[in-house]
C-alpha atoms as a PDB file:
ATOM      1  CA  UNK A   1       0.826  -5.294  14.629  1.00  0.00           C
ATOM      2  CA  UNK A   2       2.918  -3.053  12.003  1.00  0.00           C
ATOM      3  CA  UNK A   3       5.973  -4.439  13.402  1.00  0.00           C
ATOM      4  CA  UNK A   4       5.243  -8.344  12.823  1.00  0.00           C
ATOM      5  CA  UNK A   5       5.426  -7.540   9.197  1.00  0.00           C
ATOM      6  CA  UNK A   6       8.037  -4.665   9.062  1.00  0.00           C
ATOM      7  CA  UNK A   7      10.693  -7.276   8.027  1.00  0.00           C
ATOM      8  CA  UNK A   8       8.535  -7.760   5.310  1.00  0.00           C
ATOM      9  CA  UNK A   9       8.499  -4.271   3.933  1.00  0.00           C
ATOM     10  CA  UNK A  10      12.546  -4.330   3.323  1.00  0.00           C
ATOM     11  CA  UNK A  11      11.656  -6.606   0.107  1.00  0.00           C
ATOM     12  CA  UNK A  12       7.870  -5.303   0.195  1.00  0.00           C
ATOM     13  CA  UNK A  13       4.754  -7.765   0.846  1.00  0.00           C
ATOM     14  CA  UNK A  14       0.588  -7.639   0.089  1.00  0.00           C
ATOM     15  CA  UNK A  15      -1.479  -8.930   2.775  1.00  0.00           C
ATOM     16  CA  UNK A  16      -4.432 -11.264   1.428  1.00  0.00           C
ATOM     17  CA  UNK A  17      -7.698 -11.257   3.040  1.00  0.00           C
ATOM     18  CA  UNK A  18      -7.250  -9.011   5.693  1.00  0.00           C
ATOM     19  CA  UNK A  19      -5.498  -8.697   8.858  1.00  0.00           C
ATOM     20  CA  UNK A  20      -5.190 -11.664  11.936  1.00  0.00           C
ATOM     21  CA  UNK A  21      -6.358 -10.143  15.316  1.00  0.00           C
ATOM     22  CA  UNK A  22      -3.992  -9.989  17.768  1.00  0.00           C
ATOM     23  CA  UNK A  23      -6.011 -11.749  19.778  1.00  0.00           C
ATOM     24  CA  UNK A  24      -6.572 -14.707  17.678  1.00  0.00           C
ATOM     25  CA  UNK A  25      -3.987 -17.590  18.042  1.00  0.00           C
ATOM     26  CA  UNK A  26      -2.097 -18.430  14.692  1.00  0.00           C
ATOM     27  CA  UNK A  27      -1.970 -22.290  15.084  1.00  0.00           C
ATOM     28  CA  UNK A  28      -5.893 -22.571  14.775  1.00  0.00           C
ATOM     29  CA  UNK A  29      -6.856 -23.612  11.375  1.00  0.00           C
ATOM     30  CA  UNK A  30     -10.356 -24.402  11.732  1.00  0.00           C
ATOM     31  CA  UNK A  31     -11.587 -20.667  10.517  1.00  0.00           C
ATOM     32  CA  UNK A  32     -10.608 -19.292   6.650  1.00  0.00           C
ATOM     33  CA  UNK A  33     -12.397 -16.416   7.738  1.00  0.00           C
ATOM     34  CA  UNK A  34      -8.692 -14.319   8.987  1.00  0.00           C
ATOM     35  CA  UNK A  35      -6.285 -16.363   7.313  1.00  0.00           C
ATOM     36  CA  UNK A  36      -3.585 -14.473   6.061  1.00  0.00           C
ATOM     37  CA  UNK A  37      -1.394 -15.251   2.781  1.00  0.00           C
ATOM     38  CA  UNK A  38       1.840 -13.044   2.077  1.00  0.00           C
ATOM     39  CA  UNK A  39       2.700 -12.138  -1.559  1.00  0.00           C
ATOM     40  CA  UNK A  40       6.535 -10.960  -1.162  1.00  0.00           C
ATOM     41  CA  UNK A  41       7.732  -8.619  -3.905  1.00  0.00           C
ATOM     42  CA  UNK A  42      10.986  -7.187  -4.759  1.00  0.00           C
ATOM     43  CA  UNK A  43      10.213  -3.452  -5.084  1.00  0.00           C
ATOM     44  CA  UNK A  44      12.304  -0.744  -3.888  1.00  0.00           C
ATOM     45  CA  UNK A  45      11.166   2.531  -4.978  1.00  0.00           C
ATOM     46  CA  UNK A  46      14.179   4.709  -5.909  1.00  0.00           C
ATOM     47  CA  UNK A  47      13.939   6.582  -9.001  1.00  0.00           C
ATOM     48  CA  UNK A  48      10.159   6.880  -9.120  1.00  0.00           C
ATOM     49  CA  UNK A  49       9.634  10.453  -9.319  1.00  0.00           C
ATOM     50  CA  UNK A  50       9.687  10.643 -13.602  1.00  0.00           C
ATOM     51  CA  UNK A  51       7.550   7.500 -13.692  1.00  0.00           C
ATOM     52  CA  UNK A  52       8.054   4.250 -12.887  1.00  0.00           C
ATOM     53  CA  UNK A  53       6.272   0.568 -14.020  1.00  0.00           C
ATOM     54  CA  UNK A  54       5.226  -1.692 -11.456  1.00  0.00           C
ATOM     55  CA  UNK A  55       4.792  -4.858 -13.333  1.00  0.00           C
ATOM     56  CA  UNK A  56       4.546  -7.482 -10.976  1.00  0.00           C
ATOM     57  CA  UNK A  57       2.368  -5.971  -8.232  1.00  0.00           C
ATOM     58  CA  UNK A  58      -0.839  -7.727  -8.822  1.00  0.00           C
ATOM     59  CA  UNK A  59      -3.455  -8.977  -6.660  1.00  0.00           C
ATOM     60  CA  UNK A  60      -7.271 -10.701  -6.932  1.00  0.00           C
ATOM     61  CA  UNK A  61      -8.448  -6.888  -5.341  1.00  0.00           C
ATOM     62  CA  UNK A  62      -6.315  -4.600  -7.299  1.00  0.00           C
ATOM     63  CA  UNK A  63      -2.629  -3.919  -8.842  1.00  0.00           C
ATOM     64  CA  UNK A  64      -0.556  -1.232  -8.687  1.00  0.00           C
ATOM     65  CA  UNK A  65       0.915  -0.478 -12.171  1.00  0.00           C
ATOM     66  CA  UNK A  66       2.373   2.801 -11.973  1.00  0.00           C
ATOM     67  CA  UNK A  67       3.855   5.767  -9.442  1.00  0.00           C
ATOM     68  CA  UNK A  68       5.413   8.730 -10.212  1.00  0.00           C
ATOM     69  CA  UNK A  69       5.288  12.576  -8.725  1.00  0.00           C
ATOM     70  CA  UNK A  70       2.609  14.557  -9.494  1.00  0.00           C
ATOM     71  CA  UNK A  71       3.527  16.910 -12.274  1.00  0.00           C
ATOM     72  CA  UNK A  72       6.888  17.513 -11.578  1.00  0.00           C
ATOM     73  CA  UNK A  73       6.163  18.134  -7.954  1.00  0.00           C
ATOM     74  CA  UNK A  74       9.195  16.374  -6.198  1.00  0.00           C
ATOM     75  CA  UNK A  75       6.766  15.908  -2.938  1.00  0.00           C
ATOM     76  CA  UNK A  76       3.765  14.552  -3.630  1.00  0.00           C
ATOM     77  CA  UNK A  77       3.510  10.752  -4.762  1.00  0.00           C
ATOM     78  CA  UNK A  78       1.016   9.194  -6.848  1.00  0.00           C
ATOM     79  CA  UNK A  79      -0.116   5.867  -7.406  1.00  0.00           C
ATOM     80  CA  UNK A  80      -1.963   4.363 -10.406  1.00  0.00           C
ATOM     81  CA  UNK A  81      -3.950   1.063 -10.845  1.00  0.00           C
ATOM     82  CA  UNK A  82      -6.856  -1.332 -11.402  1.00  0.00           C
ATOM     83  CA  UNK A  83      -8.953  -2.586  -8.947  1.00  0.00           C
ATOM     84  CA  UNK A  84     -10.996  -5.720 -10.062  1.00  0.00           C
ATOM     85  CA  UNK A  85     -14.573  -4.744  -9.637  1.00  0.00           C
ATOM     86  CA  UNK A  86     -15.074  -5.091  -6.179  1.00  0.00           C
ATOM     87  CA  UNK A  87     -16.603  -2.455  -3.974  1.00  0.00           C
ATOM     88  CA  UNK A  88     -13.809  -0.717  -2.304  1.00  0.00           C
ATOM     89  CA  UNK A  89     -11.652   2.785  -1.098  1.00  0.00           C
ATOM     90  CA  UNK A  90      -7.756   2.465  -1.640  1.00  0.00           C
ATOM     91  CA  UNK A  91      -5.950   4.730   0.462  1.00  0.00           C
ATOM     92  CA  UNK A  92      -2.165   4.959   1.485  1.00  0.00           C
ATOM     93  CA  UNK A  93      -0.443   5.327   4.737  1.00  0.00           C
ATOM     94  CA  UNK A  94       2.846   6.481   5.441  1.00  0.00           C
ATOM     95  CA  UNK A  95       5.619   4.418   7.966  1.00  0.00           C
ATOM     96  CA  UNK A  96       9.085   4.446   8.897  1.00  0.00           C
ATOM     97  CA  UNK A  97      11.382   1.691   7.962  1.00  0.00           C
ATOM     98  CA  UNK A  98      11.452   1.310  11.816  1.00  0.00           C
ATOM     99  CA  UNK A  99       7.553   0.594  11.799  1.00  0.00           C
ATOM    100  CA  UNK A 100       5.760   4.118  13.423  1.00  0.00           C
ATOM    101  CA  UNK A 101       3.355   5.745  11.516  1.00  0.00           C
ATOM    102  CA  UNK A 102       3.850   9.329   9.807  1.00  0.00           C
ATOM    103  CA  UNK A 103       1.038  11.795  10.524  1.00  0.00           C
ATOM    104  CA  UNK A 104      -0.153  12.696   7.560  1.00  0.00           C
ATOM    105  CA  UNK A 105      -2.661  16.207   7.926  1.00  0.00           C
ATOM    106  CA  UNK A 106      -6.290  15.738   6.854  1.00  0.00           C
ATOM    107  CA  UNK A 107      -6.527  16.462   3.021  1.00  0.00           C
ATOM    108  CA  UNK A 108      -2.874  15.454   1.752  1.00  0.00           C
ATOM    109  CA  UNK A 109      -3.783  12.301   1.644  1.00  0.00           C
ATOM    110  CA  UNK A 110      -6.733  10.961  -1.873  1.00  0.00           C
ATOM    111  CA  UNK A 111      -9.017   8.228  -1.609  1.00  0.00           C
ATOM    112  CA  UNK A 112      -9.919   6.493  -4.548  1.00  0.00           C
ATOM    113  CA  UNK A 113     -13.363   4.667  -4.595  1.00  0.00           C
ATOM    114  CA  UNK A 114     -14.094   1.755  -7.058  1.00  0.00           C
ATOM    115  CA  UNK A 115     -16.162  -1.087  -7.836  1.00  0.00           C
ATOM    116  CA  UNK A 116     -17.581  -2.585 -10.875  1.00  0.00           C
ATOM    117  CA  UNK A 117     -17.415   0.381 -13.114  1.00  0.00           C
ATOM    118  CA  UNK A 118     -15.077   2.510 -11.395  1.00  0.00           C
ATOM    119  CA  UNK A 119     -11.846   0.663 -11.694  1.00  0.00           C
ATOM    120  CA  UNK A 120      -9.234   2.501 -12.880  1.00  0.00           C
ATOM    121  CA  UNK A 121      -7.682   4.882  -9.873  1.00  0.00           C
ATOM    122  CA  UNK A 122      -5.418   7.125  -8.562  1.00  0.00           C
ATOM    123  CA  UNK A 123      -4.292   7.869  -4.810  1.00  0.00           C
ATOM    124  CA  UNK A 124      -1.791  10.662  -4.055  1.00  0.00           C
ATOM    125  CA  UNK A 125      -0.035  11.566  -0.567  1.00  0.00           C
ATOM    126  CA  UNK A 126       2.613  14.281   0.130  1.00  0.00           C
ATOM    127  CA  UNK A 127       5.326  12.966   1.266  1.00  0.00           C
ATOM    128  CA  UNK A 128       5.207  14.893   5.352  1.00  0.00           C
ATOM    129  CA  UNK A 129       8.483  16.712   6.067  1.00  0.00           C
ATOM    130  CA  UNK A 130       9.951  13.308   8.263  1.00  0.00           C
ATOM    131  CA  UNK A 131      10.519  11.127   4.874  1.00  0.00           C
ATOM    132  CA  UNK A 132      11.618  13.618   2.854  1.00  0.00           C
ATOM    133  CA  UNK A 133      15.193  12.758   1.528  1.00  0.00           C
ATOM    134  CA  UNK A 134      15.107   9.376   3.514  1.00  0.00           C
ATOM    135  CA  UNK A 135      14.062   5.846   2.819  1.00  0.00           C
ATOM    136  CA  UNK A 136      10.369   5.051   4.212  1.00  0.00           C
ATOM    137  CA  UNK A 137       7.162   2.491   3.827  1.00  0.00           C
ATOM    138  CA  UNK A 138       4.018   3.783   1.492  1.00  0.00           C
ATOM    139  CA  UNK A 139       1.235   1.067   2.720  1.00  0.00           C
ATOM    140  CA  UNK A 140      -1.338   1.195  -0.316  1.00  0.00           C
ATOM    141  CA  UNK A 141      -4.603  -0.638   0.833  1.00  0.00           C
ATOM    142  CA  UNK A 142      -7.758  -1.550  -0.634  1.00  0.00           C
ATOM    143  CA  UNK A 143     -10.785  -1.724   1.901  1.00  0.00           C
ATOM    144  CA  UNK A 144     -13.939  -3.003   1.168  1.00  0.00           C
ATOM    145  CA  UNK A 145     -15.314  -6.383   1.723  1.00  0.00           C
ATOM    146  CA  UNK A 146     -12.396  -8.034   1.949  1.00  0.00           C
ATOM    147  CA  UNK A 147      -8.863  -5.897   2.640  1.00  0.00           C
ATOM    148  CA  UNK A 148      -5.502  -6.109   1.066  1.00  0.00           C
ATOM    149  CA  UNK A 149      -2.368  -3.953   0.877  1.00  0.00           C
ATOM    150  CA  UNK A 150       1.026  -3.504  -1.227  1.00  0.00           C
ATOM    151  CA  UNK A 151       3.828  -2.213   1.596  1.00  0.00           C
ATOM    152  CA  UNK A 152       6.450  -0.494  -0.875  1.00  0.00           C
ATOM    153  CA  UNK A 153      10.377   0.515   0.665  1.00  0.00           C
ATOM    154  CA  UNK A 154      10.313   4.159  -0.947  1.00  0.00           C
ATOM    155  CA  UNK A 155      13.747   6.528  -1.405  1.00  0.00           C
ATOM    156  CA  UNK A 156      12.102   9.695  -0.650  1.00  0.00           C
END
């Protein structure tokens, strides 16, 4: 499924109320229950590693506002934000721009749980040997009742 919405990730996207089954035909509107709405956004993480804003990444679930490295450590990234008050995790998930997924080993990768009083969060990830120096995908996704995710193009 990764690569339906890989061209996506060259200009970065949010899915919206989780993912379509492969399964289920895309010319069916009678169910709201899978539909899927696409936020693009124009992010293309380069010099992120002293700090960097991320204004317009919002979302009804949660917004990214912020990623840097963590405390001058060139390989681990961090990512701050605010989730809305819904029960949820937010993880992140590593990719090539060509779509395959980066093993990441258990434990270099944070969960952040929130809901109504837990909102503000942080998720971290080292960045595994594969991206480093190169230009990958950081997937950032809340789970809970209802899923969405932020893919960002990162210069690693």
């Amino acid at each position: 499924m990764f690569s339906i919405w890989l061209p996506l990730v060259l200009t970065s996207s949010a899915l919206v109320f989780g993912a379509i089954p492969s399964h289920v035909p895309t010319t069916t509107t009678s169910s709201a229950a899978w539909m899927v709405a696409v936020q693009e956004f124009d992010a293309f993480l380069q010099d992120w590693k002293n700090g960097q804003t991320l204004a317009n990444l919002r979302h009804p679930l949660f917004d990214l506002t912020e990623v840097s490295a963590v405390s001058g450590m060139m390989e681990i990234i961090r990512f701050s934000g605010e989730a809305h008050g819904q029960p949820g995790e937010i993880t992140l998930s590593f990719y090539t721009l060509e779509g395959d997924q980066v093993f990441s080993p258990p434990g270099s990768v944070s969960v952040a749980r929130v809901d109504e009083k837990r909102r503000e969060f942080q998720v971290t990830g080292a960045i595994p040997r594969a991206l480093r120096g190169r230009t990958g995908v950081v997937q950032v996704t809340f789970t809970g009742e209802k899923r969405a995710s932020y893919l960002l193009k990162v210069r690693f």
